[in-house]
C-alpha atoms as a PDB file:
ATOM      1  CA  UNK A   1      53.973  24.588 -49.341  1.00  0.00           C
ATOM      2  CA  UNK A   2      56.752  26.155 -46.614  1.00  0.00           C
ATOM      3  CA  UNK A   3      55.137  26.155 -43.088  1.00  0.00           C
ATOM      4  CA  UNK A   4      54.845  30.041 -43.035  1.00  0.00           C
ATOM      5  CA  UNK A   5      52.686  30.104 -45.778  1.00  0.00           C
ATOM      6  CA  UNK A   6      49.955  27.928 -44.323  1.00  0.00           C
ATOM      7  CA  UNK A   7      47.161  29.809 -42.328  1.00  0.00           C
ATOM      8  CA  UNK A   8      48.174  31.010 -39.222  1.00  0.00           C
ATOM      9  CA  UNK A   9      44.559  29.024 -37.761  1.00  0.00           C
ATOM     10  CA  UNK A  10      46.171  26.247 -38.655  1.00  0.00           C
ATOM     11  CA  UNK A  11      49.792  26.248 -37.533  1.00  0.00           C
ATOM     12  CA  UNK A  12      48.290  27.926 -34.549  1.00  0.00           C
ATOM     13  CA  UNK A  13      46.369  24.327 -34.091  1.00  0.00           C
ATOM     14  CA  UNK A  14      49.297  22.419 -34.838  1.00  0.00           C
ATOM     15  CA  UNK A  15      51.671  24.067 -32.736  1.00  0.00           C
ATOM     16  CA  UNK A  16      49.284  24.188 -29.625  1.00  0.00           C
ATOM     17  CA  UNK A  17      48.665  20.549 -30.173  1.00  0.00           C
ATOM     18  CA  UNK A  18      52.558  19.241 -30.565  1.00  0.00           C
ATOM     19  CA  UNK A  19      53.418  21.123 -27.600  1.00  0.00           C
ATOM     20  CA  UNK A  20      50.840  19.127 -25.693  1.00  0.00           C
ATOM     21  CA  UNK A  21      51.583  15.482 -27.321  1.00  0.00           C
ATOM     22  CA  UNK A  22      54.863  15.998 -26.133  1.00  0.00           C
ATOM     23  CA  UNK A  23      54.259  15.600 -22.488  1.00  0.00           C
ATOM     24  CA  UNK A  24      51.671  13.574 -22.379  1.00  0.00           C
ATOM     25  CA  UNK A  25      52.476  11.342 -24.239  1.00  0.00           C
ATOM     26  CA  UNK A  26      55.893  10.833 -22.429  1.00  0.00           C
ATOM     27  CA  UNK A  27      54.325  10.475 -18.824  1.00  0.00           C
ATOM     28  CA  UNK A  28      52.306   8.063 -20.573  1.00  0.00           C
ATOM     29  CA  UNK A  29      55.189   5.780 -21.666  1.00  0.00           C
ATOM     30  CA  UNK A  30      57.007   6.290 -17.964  1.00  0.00           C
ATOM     31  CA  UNK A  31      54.205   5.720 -15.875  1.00  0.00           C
ATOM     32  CA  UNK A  32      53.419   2.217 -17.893  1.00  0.00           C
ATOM     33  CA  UNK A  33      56.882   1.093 -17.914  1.00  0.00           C
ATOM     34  CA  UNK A  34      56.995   2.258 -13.795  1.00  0.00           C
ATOM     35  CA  UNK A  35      54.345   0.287 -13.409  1.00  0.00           C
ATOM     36  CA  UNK A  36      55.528  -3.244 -15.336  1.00  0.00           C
ATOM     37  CA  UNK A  37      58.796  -2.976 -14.092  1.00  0.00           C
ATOM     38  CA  UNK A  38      58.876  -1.950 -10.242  1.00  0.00           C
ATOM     39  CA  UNK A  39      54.896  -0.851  -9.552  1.00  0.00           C
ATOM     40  CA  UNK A  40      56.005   0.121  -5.855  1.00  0.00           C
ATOM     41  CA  UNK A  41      58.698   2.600  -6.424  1.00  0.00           C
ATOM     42  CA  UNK A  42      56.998   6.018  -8.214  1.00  0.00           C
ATOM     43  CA  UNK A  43      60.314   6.611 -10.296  1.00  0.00           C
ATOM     44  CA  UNK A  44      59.159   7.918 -13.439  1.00  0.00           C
ATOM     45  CA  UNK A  45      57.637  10.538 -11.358  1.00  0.00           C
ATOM     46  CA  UNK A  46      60.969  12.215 -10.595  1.00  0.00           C
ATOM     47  CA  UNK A  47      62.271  12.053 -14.317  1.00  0.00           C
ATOM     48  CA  UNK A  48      58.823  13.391 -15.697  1.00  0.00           C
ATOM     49  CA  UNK A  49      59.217  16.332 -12.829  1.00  0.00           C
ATOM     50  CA  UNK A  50      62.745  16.399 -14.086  1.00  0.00           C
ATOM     51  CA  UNK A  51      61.730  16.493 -17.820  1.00  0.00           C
ATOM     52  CA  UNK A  52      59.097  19.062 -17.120  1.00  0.00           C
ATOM     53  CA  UNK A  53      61.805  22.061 -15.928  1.00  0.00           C
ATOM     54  CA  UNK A  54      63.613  21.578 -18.860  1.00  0.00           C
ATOM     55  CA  UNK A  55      61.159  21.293 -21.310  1.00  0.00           C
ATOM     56  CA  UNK A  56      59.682  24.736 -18.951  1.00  0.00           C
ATOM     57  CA  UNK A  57      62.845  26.289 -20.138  1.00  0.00           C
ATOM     58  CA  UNK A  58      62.939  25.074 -23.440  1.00  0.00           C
ATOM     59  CA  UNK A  59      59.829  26.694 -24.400  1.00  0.00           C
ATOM     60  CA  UNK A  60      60.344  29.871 -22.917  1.00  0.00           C
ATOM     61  CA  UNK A  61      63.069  30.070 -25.070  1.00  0.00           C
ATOM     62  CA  UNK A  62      66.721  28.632 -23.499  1.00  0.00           C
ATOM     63  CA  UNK A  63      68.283  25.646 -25.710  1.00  0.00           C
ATOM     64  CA  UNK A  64      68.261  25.451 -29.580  1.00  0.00           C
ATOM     65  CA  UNK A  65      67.698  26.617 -31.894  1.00  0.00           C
ATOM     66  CA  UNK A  66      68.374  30.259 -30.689  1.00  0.00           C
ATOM     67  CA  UNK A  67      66.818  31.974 -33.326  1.00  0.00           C
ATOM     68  CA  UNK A  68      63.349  31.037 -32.646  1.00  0.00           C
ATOM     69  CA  UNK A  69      63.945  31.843 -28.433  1.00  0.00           C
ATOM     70  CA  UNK A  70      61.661  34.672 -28.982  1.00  0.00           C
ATOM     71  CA  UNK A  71      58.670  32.704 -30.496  1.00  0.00           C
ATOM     72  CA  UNK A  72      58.901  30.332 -28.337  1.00  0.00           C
ATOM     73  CA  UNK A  73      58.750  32.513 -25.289  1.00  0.00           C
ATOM     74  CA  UNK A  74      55.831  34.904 -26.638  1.00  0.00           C
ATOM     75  CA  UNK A  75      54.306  31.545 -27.700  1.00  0.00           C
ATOM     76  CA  UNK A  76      54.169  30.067 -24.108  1.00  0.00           C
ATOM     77  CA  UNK A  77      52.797  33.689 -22.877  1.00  0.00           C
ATOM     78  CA  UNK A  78      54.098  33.203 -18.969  1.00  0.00           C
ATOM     79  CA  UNK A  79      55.922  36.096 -18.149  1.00  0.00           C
ATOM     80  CA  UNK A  80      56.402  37.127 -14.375  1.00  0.00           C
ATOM     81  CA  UNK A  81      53.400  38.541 -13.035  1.00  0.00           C
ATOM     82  CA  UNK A  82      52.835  41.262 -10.126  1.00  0.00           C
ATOM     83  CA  UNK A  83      51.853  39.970  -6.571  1.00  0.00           C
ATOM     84  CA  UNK A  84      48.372  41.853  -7.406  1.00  0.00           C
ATOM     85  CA  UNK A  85      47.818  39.988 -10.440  1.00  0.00           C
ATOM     86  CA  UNK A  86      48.675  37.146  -9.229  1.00  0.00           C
ATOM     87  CA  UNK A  87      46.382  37.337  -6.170  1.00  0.00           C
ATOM     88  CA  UNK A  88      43.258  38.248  -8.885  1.00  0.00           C
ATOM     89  CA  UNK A  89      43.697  36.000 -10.765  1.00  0.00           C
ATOM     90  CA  UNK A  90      44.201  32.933  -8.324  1.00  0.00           C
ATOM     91  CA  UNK A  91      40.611  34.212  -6.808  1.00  0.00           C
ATOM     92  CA  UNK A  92      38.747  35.191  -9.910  1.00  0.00           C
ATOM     93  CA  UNK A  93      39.642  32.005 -11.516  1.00  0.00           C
ATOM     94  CA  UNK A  94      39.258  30.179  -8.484  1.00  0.00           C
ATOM     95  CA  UNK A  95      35.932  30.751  -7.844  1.00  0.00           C
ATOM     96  CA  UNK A  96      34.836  30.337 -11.867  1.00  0.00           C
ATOM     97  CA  UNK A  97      36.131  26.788 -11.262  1.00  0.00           C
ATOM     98  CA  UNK A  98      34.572  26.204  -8.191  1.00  0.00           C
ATOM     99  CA  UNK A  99      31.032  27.562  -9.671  1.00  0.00           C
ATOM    100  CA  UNK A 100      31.501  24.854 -12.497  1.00  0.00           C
ATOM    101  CA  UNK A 101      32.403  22.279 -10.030  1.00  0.00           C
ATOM    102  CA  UNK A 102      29.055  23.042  -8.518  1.00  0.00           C
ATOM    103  CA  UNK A 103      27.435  23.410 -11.446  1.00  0.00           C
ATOM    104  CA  UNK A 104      28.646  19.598 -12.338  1.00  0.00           C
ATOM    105  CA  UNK A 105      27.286  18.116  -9.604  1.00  0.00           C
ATOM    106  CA  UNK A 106      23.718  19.571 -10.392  1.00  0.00           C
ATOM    107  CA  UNK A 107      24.309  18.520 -13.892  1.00  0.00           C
ATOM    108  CA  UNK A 108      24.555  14.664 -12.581  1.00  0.00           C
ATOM    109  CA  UNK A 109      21.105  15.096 -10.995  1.00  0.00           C
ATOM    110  CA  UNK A 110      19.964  16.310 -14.742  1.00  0.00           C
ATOM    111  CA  UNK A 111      20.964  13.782 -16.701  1.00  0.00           C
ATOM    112  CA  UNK A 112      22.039  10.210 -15.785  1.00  0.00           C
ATOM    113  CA  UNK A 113      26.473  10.332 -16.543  1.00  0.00           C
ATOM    114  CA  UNK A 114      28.049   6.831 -17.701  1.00  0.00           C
ATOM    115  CA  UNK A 115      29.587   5.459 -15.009  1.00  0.00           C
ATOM    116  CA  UNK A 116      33.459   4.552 -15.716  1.00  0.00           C
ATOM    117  CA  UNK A 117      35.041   1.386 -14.517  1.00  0.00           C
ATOM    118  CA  UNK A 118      36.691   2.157 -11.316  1.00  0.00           C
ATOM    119  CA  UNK A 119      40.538   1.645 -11.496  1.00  0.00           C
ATOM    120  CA  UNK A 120      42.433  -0.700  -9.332  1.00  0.00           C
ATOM    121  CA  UNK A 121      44.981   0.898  -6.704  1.00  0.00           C
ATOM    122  CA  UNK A 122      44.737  -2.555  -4.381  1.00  0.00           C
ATOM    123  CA  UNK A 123      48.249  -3.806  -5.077  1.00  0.00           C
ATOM    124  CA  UNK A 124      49.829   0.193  -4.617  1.00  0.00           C
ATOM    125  CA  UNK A 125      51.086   1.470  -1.795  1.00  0.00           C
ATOM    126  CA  UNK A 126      49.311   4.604  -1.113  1.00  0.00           C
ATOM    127  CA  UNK A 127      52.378   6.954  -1.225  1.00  0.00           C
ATOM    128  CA  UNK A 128      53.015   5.980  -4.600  1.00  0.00           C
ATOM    129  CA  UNK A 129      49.669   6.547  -5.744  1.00  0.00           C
ATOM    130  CA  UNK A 130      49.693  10.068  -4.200  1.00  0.00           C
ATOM    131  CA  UNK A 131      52.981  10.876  -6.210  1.00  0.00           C
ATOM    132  CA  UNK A 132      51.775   9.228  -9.458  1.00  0.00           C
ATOM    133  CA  UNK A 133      48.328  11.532  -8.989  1.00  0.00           C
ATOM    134  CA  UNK A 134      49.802  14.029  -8.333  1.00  0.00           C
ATOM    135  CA  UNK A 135      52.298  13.843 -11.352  1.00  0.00           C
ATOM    136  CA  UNK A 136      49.881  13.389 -13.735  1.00  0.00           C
ATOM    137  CA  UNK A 137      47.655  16.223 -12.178  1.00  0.00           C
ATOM    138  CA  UNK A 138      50.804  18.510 -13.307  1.00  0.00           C
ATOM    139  CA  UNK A 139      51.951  16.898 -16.613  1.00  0.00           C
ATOM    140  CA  UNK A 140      47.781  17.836 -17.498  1.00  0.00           C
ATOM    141  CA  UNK A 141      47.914  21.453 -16.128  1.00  0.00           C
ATOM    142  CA  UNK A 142      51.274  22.187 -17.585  1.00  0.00           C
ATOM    143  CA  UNK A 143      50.955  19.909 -21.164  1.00  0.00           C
ATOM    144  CA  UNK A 144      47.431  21.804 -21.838  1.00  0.00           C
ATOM    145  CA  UNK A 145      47.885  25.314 -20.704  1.00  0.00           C
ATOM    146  CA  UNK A 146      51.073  25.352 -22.300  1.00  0.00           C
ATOM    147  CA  UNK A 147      50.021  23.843 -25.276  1.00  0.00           C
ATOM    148  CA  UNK A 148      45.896  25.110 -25.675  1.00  0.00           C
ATOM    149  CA  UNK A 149      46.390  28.574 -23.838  1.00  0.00           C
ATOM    150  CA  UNK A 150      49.829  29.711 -25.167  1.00  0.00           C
ATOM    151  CA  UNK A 151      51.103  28.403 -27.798  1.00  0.00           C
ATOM    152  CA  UNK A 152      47.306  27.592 -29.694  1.00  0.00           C
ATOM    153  CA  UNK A 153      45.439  30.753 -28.183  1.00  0.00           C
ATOM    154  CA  UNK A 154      48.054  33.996 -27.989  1.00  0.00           C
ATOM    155  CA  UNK A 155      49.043  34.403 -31.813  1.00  0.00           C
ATOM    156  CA  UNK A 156      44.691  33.629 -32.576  1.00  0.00           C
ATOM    157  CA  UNK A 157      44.024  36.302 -30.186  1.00  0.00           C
ATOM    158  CA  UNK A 158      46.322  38.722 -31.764  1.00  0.00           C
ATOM    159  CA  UNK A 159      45.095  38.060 -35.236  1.00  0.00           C
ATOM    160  CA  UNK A 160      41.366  37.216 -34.421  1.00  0.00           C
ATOM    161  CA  UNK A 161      40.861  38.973 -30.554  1.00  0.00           C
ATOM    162  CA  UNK A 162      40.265  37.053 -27.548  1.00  0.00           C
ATOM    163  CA  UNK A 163      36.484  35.979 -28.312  1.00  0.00           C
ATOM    164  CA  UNK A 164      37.442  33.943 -31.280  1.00  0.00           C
ATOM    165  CA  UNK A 165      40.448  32.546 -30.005  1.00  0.00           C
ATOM    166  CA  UNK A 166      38.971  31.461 -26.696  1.00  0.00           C
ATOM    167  CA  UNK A 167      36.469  29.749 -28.502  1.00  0.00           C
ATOM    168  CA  UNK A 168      38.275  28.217 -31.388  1.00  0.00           C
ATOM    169  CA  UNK A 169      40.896  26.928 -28.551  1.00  0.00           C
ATOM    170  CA  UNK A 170      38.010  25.580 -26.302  1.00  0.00           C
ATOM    171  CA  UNK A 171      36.128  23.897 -29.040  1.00  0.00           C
ATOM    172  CA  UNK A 172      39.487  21.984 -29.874  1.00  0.00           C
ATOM    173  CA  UNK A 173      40.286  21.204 -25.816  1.00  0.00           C
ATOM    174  CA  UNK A 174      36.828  20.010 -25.641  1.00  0.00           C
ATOM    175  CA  UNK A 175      36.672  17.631 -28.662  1.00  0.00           C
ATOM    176  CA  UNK A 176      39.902  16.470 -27.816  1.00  0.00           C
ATOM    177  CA  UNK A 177      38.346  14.971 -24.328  1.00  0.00           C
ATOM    178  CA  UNK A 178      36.234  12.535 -26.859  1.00  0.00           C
ATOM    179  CA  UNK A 179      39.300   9.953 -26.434  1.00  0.00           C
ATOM    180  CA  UNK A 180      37.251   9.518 -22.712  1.00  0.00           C
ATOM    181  CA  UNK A 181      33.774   8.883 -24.368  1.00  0.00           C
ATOM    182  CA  UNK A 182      31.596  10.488 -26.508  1.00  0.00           C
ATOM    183  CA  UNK A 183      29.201  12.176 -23.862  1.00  0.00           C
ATOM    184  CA  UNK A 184      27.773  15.313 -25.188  1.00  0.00           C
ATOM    185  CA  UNK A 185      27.304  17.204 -21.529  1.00  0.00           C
ATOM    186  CA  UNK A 186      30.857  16.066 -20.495  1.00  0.00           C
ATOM    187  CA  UNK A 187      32.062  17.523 -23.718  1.00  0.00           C
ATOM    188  CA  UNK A 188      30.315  20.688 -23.511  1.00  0.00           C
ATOM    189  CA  UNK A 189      31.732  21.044 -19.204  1.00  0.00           C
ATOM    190  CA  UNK A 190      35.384  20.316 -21.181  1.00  0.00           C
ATOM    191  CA  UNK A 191      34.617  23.332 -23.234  1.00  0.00           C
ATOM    192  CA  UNK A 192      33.371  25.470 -20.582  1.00  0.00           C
ATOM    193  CA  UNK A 193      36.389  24.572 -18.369  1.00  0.00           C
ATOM    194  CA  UNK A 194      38.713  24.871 -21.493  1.00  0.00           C
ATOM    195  CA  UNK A 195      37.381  28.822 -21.766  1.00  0.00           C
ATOM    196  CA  UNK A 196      37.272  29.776 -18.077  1.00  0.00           C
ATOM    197  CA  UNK A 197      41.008  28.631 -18.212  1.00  0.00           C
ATOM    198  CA  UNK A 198      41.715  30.873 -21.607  1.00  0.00           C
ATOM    199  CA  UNK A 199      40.195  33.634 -20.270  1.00  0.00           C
ATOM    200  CA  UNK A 200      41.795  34.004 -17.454  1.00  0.00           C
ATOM    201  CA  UNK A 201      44.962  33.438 -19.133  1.00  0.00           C
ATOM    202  CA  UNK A 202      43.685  36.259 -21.752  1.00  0.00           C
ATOM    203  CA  UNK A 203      43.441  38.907 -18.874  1.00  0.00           C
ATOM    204  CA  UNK A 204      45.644  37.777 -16.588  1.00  0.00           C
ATOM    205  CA  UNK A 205      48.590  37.725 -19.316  1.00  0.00           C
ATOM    206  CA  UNK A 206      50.250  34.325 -18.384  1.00  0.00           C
ATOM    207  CA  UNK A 207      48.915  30.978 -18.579  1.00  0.00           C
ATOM    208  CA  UNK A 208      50.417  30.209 -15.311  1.00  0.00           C
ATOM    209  CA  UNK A 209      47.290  30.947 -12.700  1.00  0.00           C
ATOM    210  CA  UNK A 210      45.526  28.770 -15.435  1.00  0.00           C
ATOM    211  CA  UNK A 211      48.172  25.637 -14.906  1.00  0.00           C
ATOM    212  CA  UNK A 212      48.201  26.116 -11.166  1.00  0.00           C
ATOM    213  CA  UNK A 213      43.988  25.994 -11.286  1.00  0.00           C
ATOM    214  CA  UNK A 214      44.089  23.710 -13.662  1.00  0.00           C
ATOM    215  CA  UNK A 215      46.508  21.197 -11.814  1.00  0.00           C
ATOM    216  CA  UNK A 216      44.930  21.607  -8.426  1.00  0.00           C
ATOM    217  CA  UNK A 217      41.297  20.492 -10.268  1.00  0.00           C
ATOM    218  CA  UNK A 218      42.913  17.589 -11.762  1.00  0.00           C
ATOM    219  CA  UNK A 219      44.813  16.576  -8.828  1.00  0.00           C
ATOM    220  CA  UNK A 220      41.544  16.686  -6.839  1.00  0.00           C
ATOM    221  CA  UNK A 221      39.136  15.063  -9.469  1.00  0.00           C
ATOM    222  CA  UNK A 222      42.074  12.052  -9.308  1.00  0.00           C
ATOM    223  CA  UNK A 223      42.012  11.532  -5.560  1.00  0.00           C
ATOM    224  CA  UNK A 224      38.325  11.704  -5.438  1.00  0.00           C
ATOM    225  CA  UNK A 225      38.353   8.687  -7.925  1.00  0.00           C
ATOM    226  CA  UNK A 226      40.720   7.108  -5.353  1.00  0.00           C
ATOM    227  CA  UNK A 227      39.119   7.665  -2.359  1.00  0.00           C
ATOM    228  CA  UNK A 228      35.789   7.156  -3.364  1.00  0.00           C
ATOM    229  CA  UNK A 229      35.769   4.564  -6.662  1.00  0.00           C
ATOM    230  CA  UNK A 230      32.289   3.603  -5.653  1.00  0.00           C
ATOM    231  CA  UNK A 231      29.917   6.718  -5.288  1.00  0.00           C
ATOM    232  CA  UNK A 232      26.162   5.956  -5.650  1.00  0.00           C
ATOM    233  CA  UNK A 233      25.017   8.132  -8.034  1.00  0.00           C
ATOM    234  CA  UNK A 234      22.706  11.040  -6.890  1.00  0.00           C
ATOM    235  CA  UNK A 235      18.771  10.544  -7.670  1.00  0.00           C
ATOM    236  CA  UNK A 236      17.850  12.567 -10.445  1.00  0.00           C
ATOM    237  CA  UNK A 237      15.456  15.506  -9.661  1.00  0.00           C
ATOM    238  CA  UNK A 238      13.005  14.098 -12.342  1.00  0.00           C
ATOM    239  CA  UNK A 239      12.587  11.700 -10.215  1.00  0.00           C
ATOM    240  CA  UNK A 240      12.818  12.622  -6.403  1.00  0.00           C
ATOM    241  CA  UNK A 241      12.175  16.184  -7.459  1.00  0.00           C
ATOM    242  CA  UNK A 242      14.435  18.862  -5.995  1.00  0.00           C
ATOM    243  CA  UNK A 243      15.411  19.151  -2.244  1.00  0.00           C
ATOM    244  CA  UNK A 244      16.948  21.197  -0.074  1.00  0.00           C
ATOM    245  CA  UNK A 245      20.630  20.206  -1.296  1.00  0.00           C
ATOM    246  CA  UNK A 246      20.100  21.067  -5.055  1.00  0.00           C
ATOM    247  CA  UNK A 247      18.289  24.628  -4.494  1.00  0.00           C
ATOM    248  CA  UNK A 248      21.641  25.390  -1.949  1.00  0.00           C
ATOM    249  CA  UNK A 249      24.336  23.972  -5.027  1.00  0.00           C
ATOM    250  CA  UNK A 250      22.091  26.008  -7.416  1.00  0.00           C
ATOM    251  CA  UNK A 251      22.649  29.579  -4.935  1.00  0.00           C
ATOM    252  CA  UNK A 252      26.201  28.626  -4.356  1.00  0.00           C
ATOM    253  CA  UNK A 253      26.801  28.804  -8.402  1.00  0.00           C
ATOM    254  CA  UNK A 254      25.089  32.082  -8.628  1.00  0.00           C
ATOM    255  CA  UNK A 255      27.393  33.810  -5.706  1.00  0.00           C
ATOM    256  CA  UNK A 256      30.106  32.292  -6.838  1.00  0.00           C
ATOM    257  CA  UNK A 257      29.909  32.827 -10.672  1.00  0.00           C
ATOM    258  CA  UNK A 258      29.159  36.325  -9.307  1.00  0.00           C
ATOM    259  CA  UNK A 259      31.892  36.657  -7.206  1.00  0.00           C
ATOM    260  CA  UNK A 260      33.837  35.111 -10.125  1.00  0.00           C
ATOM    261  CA  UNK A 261      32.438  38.061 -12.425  1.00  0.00           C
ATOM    262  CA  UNK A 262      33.783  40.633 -10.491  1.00  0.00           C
ATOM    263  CA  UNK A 263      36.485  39.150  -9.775  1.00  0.00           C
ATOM    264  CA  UNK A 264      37.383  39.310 -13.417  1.00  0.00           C
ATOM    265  CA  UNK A 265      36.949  42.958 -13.672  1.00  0.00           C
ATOM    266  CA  UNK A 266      39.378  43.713 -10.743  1.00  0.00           C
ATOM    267  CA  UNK A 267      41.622  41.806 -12.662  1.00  0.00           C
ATOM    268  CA  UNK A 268      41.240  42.910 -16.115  1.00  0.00           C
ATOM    269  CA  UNK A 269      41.514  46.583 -14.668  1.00  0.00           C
ATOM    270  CA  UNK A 270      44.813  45.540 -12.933  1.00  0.00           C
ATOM    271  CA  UNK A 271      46.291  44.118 -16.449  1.00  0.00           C
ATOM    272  CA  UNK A 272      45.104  46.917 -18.533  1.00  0.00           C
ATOM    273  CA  UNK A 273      46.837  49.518 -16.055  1.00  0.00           C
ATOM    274  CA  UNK A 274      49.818  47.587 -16.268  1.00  0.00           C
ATOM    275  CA  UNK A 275      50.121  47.151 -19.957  1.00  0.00           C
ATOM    276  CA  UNK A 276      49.454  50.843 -20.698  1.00  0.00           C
ATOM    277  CA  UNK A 277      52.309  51.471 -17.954  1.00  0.00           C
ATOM    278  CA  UNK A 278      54.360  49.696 -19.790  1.00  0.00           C
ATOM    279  CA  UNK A 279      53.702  51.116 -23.276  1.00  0.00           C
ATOM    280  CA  UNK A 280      55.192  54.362 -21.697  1.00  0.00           C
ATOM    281  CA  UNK A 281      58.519  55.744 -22.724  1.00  0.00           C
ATOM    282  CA  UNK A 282      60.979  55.388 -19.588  1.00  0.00           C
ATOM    283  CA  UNK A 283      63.030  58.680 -18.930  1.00  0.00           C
ATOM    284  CA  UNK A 284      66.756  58.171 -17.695  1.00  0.00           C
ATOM    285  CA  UNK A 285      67.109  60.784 -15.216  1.00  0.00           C
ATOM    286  CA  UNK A 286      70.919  60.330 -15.194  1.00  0.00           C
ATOM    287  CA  UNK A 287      71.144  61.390 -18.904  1.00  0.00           C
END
């Protein structure tokens, strides 16, 4: 069967998920020969960043083949947005993250979360660690906004509308995390984090805010892990019952995911004006 006649679902999947492999899987193979061959030096840093632009300009549509430039740039969906837009969607998405960052921390006085091995950084210097953080903070943001939010979730969307896409594309990014342990409540977080992000993609038009949002959550989750490797784990409420600190995380979820809320309105007002602006015919006044 030629690729065009398979279900667009599908090649929608397969696309999405390519597109991520790419990157990921190529910061992977830098960062482990960086670290056999000269640990000290962050190297592969600077040829992922480097890799990165191009492959940026690659999918939104310069290099070959030429004929598909236009897919590939409608499939990344990250056109240049308005000041305004940009501004919305920084702060409604902003503080939908940060209400699920809350919202995680009261989750892990719910429920008792594995606790991971903690990773070595003794024999690093610390600028190196920063860099290498922070690069794989990026390659994350960019491979899976690129990948889940564009290329999977903008041709579902226009055959299925956003609902179904978002949540086809945020079931996937969330059983995709099971390569870090099958945990059901991390899973379902991964899911919820995997539609705030295709959301705001969805009415913000671009998946950029998303990668920025995305990156900066990453890049803060990694140096948390850094700085603090050995965290004693927060009694759970079952059995110290509930004080003072959970009630104020519980309040600060319910401003902020109502802040987030509208938010989200200003924003999807500001993208609908905008597309119907530019659905109008534009008169040469010259002719």
């Amino acid at each position: 069967m030629r690729w065009s006649g398979l279900p667009l679902l599908l090649r929608s999947i397969v696309v999405g998920l390519l597109v991520t492999a790419v990157p990921t899987l190529l910061w992977g193979t830098l960062l482990q020969v960086n670290l056999k061959l000269s640990a000290q030096v962050p190297w592969a840093a600077i040829l992922m960043a480097a890799f990165l632009v191009l492959y940026w300009k690659y999918l939104q549509g310069w290099g070959w083949p030429q004929s598909l430039a236009t897919q590939r740039q409608t499939g990344l969906r990250a056109p240049a947005l308005a000041p305004a837009v940009w501004g919305w969607s920084l702060l409604a998405g902003g503080l939908g993250l940060a209400a699920s960052i809350v919202l995680f921390m009261v989750a892990h006085r719910l429920v008792r979360w594995p606790v991971a091995a903690a990773p070595d950084f003794s024999r690093f210097p610390a600028i190196a660690i920063l860099v290498t953080l922070l690069m794989s903070a990026v390659v994350a943001g960019f491979s899976e906004e690129a990948g889940f939010r564009g290329y999977m979730q903008s041709p579902l969307e226009h055959r299925y509308g956003p609902a179904s896409a978002i949540l086809i594309t945020s079931v996937i990014f969330g059983l995709l995390h099971l390569s870090h342990g099958a945990f059901i409540p991390a899973i379902l977080f991964d899911m919820g984090w995997g539609a705030l992000y295709g959301f705001l993609a969805w009415r913000s038009g671009s998946v950029v805010p998303a990668l920025v949002l995305h990156s900066a959550a990453d890049f803060l989750e990694f140096v948390l892990v850094w700085k603090l490797p050995h965290r004693a784990p927060a009694p759970l409420v079952w059995q110290a019952g509930p004080d003072a600190l959970l009630w104020a995380e519980c309040s600060l979820v319910v401003v902020m995911s109502a802040a987030s809320v509208w938010a989200f309105r200003r924003l999807g007002r500001l993208h609908d004006d905008s597309s119907r602006e530019s659905l109008v015919p534009r008169v040469n006044v010259h002719t």
